[in-house]
PDB file of N, CA and C in Angstrom:
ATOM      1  N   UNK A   1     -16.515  10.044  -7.285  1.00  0.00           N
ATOM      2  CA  UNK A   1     -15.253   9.369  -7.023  1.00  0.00           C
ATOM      3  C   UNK A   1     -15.499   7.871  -6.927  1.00  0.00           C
ATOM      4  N   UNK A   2     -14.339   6.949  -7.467  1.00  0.00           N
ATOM      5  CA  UNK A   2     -14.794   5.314  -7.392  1.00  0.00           C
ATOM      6  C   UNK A   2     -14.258   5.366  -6.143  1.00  0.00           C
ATOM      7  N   UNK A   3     -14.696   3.978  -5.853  1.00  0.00           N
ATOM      8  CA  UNK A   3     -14.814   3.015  -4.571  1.00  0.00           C
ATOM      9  C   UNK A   3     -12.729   3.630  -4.076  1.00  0.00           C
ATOM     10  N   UNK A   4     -12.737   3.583  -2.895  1.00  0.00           N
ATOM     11  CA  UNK A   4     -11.013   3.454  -2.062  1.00  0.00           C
ATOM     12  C   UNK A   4     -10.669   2.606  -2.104  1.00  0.00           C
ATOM     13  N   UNK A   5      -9.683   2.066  -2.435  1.00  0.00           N
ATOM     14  CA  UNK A   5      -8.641   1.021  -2.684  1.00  0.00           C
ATOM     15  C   UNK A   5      -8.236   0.497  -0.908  1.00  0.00           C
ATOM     16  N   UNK A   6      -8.479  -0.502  -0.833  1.00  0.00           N
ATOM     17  CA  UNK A   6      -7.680  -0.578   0.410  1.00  0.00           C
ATOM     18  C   UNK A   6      -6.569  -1.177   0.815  1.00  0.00           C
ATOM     19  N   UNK A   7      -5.716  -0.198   1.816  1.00  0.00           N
ATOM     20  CA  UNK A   7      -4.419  -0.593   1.732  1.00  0.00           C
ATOM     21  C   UNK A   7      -3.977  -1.599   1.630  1.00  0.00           C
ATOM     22  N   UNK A   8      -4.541  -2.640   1.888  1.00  0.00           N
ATOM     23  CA  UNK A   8      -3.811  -4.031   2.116  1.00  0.00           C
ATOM     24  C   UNK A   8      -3.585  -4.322   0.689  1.00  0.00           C
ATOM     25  N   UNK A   9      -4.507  -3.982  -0.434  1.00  0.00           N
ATOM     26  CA  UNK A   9      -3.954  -4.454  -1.676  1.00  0.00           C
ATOM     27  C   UNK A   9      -2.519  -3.959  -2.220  1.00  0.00           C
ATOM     28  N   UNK A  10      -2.139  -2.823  -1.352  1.00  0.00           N
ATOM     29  CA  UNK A  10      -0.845  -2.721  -2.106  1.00  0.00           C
ATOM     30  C   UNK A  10       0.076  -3.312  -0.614  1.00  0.00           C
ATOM     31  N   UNK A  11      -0.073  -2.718   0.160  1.00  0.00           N
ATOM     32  CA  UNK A  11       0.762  -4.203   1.369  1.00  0.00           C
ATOM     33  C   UNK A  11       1.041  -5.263   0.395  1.00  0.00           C
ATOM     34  N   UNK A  12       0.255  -5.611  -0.055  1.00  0.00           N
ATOM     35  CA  UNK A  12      -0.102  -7.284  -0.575  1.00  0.00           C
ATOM     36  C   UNK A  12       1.320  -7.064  -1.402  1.00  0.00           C
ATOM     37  N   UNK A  13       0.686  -6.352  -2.252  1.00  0.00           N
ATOM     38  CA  UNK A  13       1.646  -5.778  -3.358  1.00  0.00           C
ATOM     39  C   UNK A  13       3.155  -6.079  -3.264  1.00  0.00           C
ATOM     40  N   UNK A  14       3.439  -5.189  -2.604  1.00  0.00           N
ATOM     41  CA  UNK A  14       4.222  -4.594  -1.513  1.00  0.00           C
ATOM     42  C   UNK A  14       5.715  -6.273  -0.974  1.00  0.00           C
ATOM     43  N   UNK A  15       4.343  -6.808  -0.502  1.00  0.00           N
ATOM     44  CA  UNK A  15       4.906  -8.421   0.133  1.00  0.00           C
ATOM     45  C   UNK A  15       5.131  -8.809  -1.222  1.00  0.00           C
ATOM     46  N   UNK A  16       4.289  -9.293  -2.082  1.00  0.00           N
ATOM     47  CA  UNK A  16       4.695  -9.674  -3.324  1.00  0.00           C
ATOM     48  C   UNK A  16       6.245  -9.403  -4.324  1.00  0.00           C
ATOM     49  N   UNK A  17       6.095  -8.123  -4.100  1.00  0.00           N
ATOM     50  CA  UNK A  17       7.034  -7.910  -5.219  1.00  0.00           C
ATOM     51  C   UNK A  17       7.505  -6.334  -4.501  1.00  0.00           C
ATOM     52  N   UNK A  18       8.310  -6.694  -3.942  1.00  0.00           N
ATOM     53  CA  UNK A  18       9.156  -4.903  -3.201  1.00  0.00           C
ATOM     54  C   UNK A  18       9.586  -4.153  -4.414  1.00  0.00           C
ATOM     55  N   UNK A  19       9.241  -3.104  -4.042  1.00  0.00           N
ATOM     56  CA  UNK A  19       9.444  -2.016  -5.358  1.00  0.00           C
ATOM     57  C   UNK A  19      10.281  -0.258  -4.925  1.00  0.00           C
ATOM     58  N   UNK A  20      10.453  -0.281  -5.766  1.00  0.00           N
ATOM     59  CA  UNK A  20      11.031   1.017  -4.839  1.00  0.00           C
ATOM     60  C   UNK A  20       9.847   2.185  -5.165  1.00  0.00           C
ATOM     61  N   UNK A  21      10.117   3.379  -4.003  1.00  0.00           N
ATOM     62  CA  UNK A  21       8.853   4.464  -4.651  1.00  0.00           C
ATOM     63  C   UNK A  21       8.252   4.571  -5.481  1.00  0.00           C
ATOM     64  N   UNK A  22       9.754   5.285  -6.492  1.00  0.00           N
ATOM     65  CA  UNK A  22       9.161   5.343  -8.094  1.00  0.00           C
ATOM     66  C   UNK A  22       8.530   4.049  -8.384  1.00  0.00           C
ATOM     67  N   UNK A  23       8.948   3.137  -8.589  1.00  0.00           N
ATOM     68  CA  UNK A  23       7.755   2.061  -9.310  1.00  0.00           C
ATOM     69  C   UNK A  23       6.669   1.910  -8.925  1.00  0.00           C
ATOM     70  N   UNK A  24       6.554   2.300  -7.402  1.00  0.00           N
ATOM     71  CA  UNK A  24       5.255   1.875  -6.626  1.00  0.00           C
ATOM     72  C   UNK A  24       4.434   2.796  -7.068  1.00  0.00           C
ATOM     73  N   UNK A  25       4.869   4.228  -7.102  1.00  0.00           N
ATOM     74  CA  UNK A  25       3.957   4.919  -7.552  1.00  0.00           C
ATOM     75  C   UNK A  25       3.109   4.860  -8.762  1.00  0.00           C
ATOM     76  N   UNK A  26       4.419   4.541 -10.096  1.00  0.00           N
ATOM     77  CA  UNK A  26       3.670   4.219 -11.258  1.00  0.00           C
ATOM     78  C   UNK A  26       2.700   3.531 -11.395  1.00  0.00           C
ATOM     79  N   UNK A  27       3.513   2.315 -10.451  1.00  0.00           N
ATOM     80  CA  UNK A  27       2.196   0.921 -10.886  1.00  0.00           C
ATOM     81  C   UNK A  27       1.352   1.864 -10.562  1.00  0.00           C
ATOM     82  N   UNK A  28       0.780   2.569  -9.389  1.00  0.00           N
ATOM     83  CA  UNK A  28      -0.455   2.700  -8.709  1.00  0.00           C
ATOM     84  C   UNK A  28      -1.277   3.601  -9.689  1.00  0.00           C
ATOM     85  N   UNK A  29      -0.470   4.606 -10.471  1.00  0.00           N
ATOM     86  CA  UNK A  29      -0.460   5.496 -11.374  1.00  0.00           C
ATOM     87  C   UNK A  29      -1.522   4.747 -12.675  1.00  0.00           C
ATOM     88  N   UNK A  30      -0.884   3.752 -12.956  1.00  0.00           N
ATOM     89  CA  UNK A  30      -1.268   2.880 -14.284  1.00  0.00           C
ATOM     90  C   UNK A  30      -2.517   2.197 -13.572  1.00  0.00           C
ATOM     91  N   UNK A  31      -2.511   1.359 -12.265  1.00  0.00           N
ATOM     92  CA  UNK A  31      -3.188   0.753 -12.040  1.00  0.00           C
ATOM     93  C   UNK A  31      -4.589   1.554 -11.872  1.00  0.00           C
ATOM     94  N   UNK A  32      -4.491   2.172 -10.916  1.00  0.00           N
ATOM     95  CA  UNK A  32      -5.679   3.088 -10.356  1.00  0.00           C
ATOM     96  C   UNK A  32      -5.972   4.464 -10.837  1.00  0.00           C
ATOM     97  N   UNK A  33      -4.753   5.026 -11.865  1.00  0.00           N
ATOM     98  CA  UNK A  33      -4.847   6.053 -12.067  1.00  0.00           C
ATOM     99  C   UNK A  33      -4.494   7.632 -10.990  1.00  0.00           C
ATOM    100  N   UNK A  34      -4.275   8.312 -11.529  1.00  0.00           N
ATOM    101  CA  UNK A  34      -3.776   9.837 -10.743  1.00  0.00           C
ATOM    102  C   UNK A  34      -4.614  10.607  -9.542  1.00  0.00           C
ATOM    103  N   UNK A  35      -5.954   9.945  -9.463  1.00  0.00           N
ATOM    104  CA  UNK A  35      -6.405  10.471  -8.853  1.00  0.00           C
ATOM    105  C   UNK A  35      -7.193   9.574  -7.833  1.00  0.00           C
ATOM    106  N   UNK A  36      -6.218   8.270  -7.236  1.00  0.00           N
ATOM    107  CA  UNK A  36      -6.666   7.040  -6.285  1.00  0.00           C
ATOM    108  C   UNK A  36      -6.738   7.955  -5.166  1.00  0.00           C
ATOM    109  N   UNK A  37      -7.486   6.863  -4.568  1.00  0.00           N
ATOM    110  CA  UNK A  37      -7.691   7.049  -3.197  1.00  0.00           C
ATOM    111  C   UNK A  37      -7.482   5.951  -2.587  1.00  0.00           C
ATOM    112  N   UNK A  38      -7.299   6.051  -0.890  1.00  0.00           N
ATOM    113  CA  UNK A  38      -7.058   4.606  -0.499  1.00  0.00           C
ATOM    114  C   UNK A  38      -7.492   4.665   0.860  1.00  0.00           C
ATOM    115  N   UNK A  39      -8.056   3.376   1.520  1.00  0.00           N
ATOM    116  CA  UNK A  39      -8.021   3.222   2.902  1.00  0.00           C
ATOM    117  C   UNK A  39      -7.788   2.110   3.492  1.00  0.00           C
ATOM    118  N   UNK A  40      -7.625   2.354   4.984  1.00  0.00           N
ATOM    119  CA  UNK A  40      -7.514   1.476   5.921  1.00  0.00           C
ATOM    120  C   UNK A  40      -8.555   0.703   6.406  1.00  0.00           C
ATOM    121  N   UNK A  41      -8.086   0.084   7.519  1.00  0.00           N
ATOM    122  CA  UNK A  41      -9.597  -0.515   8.435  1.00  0.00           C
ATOM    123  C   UNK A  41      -9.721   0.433   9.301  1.00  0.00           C
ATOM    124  N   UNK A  42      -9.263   1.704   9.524  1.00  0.00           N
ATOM    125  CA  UNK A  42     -10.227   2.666  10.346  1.00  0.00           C
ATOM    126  C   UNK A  42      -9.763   4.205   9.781  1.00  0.00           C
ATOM    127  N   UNK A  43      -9.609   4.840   8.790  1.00  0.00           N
ATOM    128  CA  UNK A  43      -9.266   5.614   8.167  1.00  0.00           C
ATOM    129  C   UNK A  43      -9.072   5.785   6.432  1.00  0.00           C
ATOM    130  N   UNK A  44      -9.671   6.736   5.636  1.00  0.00           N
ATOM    131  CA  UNK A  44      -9.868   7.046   4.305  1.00  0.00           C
ATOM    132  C   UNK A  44      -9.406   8.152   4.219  1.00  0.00           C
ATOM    133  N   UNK A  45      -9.233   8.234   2.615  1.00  0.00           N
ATOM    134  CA  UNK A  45      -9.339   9.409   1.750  1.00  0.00           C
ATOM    135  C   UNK A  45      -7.696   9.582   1.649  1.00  0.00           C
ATOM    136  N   UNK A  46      -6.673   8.917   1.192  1.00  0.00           N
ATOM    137  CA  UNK A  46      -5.353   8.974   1.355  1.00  0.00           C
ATOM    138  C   UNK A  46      -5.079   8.798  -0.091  1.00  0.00           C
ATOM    139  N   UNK A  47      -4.345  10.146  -0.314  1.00  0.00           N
ATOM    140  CA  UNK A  47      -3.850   9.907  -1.935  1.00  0.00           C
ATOM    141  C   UNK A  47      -2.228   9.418  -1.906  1.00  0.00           C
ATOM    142  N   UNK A  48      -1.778   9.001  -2.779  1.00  0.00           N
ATOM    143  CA  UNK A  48      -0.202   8.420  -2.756  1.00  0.00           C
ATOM    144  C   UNK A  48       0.632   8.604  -1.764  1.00  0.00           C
ATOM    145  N   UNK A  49       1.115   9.835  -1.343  1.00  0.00           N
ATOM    146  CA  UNK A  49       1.988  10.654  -0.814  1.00  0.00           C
ATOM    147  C   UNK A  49       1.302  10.416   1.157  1.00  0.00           C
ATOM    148  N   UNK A  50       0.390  10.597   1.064  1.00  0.00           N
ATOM    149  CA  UNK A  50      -0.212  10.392   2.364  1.00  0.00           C
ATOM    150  C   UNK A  50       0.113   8.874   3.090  1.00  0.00           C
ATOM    151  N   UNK A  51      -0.902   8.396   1.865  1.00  0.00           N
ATOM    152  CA  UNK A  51      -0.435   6.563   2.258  1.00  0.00           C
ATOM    153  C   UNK A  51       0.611   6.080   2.717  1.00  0.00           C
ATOM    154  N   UNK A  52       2.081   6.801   1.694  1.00  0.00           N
ATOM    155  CA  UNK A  52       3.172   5.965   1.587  1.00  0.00           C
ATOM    156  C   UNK A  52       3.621   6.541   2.984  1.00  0.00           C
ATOM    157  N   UNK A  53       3.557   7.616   3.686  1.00  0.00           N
ATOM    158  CA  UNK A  53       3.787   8.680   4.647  1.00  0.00           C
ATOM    159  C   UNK A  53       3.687   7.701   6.007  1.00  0.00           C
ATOM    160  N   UNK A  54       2.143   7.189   5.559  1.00  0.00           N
ATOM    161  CA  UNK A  54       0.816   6.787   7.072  1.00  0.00           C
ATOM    162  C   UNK A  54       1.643   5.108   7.037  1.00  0.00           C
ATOM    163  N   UNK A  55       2.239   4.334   5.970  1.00  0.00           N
ATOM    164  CA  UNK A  55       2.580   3.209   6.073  1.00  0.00           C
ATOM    165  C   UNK A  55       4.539   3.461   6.286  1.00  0.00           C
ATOM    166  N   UNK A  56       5.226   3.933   6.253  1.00  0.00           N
ATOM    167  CA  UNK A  56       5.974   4.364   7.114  1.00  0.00           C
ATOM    168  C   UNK A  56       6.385   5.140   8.351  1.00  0.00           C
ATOM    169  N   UNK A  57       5.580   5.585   8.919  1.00  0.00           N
ATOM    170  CA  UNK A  57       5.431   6.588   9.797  1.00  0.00           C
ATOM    171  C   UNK A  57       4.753   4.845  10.824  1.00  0.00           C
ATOM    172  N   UNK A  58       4.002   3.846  10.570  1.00  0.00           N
ATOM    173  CA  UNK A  58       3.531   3.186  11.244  1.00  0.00           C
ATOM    174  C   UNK A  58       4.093   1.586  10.876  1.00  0.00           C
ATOM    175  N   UNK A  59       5.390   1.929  10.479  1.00  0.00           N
ATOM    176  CA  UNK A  59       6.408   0.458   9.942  1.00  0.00           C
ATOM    177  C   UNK A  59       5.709  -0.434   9.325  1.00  0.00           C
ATOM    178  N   UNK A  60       4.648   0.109   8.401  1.00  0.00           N
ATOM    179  CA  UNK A  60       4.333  -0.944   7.806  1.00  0.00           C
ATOM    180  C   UNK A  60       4.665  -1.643   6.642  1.00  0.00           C
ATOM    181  N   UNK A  61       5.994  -0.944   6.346  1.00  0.00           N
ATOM    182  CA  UNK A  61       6.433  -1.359   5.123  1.00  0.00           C
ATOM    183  C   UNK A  61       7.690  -0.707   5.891  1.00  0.00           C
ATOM    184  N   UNK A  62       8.770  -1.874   5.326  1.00  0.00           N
ATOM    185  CA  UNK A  62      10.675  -1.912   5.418  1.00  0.00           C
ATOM    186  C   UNK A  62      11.285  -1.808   4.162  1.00  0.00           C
ATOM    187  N   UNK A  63      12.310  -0.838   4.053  1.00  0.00           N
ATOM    188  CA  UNK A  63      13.030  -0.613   3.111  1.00  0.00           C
ATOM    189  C   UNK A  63      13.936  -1.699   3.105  1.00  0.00           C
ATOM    190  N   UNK A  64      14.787  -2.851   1.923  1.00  0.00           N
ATOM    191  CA  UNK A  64      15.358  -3.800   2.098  1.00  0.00           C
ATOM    192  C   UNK A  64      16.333  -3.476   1.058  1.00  0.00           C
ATOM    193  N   UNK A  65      17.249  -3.120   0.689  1.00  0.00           N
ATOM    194  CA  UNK A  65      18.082  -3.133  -0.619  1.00  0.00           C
ATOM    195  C   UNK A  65      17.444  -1.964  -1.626  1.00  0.00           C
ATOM    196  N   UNK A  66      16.855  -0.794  -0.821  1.00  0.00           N
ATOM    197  CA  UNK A  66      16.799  -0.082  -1.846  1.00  0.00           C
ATOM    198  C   UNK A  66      15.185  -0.185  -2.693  1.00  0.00           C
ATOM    199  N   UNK A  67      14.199  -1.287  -1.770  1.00  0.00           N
ATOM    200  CA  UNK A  67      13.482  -1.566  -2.270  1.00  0.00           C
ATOM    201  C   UNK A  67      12.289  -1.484  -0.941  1.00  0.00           C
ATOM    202  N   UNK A  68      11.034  -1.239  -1.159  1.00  0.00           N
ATOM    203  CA  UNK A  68       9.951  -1.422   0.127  1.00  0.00           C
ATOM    204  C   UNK A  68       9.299  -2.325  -0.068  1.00  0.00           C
ATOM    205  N   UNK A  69       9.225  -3.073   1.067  1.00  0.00           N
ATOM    206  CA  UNK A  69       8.314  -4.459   1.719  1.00  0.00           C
ATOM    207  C   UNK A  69       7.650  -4.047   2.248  1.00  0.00           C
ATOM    208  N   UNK A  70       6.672  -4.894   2.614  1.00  0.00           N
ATOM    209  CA  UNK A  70       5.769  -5.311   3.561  1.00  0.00           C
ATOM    210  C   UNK A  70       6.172  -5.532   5.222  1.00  0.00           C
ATOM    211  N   UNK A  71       6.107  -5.231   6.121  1.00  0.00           N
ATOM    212  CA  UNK A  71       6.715  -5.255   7.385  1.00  0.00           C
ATOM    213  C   UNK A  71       5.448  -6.463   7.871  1.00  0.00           C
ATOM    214  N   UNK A  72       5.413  -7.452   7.642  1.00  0.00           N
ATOM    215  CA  UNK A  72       4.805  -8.443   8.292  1.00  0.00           C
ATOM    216  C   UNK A  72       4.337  -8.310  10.067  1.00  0.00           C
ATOM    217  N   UNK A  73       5.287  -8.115  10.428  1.00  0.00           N
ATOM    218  CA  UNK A  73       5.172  -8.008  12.025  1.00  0.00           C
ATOM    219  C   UNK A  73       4.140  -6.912  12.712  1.00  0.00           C
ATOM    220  N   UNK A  74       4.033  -5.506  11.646  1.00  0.00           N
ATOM    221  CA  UNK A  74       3.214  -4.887  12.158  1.00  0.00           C
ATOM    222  C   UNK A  74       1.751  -4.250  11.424  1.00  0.00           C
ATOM    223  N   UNK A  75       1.761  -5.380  10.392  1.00  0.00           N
ATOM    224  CA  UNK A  75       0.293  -5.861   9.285  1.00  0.00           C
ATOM    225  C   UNK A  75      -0.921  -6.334  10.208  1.00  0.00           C
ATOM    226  N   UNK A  76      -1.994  -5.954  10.137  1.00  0.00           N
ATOM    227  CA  UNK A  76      -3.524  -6.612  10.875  1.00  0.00           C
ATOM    228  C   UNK A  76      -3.214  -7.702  10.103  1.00  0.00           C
ATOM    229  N   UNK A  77      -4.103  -8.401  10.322  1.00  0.00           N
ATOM    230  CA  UNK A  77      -3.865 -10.014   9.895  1.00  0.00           C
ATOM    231  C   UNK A  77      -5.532 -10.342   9.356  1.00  0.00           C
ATOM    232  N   UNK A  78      -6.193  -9.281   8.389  1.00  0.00           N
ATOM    233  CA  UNK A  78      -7.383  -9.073   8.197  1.00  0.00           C
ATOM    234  C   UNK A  78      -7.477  -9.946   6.587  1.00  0.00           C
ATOM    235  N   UNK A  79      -7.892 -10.958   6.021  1.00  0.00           N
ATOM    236  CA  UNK A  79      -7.901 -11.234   4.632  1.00  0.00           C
ATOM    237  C   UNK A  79      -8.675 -10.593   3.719  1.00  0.00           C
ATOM    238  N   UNK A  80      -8.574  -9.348   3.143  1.00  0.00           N
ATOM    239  CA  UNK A  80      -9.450  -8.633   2.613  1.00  0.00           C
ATOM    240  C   UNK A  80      -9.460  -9.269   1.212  1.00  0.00           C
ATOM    241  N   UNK A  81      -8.279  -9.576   0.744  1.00  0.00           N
ATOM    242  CA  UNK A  81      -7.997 -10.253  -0.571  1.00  0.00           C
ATOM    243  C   UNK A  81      -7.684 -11.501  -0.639  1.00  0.00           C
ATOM    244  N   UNK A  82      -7.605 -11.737   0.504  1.00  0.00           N
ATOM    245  CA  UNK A  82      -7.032 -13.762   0.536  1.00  0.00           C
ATOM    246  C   UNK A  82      -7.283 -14.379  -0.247  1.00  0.00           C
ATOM    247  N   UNK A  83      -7.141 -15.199  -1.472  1.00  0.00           N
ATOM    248  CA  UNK A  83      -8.179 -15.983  -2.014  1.00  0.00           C
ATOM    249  C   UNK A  83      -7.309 -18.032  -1.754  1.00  0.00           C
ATOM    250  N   UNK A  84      -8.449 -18.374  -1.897  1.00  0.00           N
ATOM    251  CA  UNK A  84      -7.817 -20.247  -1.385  1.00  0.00           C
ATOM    252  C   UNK A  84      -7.699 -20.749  -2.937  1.00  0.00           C
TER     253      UNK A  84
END
């Protein structure tokens, strides 16, 4: 199995460009392919359905118009991808 994706790249995502399910899934689909995996900073092994579950279930993403964000307020504040 490749390396886990970690969540914050699609958070990131997420903040970037709100998408609704279906798209989110695809991208992730196209991006990473059908059989991603993903983790946190203290938890792995989360395929699509889990993730999207574990990041609503813990507000980390807000539905806005039909579309999911990023819930800023309850994001670690960790720069895994930051770049300057």
């Amino acid at each position: 199995m490749s390396e886990q994706i970690h969540a914050h790249k699609i958070l990131n995502l997420l903040k970037a460009t709100p998408m609704a399910e279906l798209e989110l899934r695809q991208f992730i689909t196209e991006q990473y392919g059908l059989d991603a995996r993903f983790r946190t900073c203290k938890l792995q092994g989360f395929d699509f359905d889990s993730l999207f579950d574990f990041f609503k279930e813990n507000q980390k993403i807000i539905e806005v118009e039909n579309k999911w964000t990023m819930n800023q307020a309850k994001v670690c504040d960790h720069d895994h991808d930051h770049e300057h």
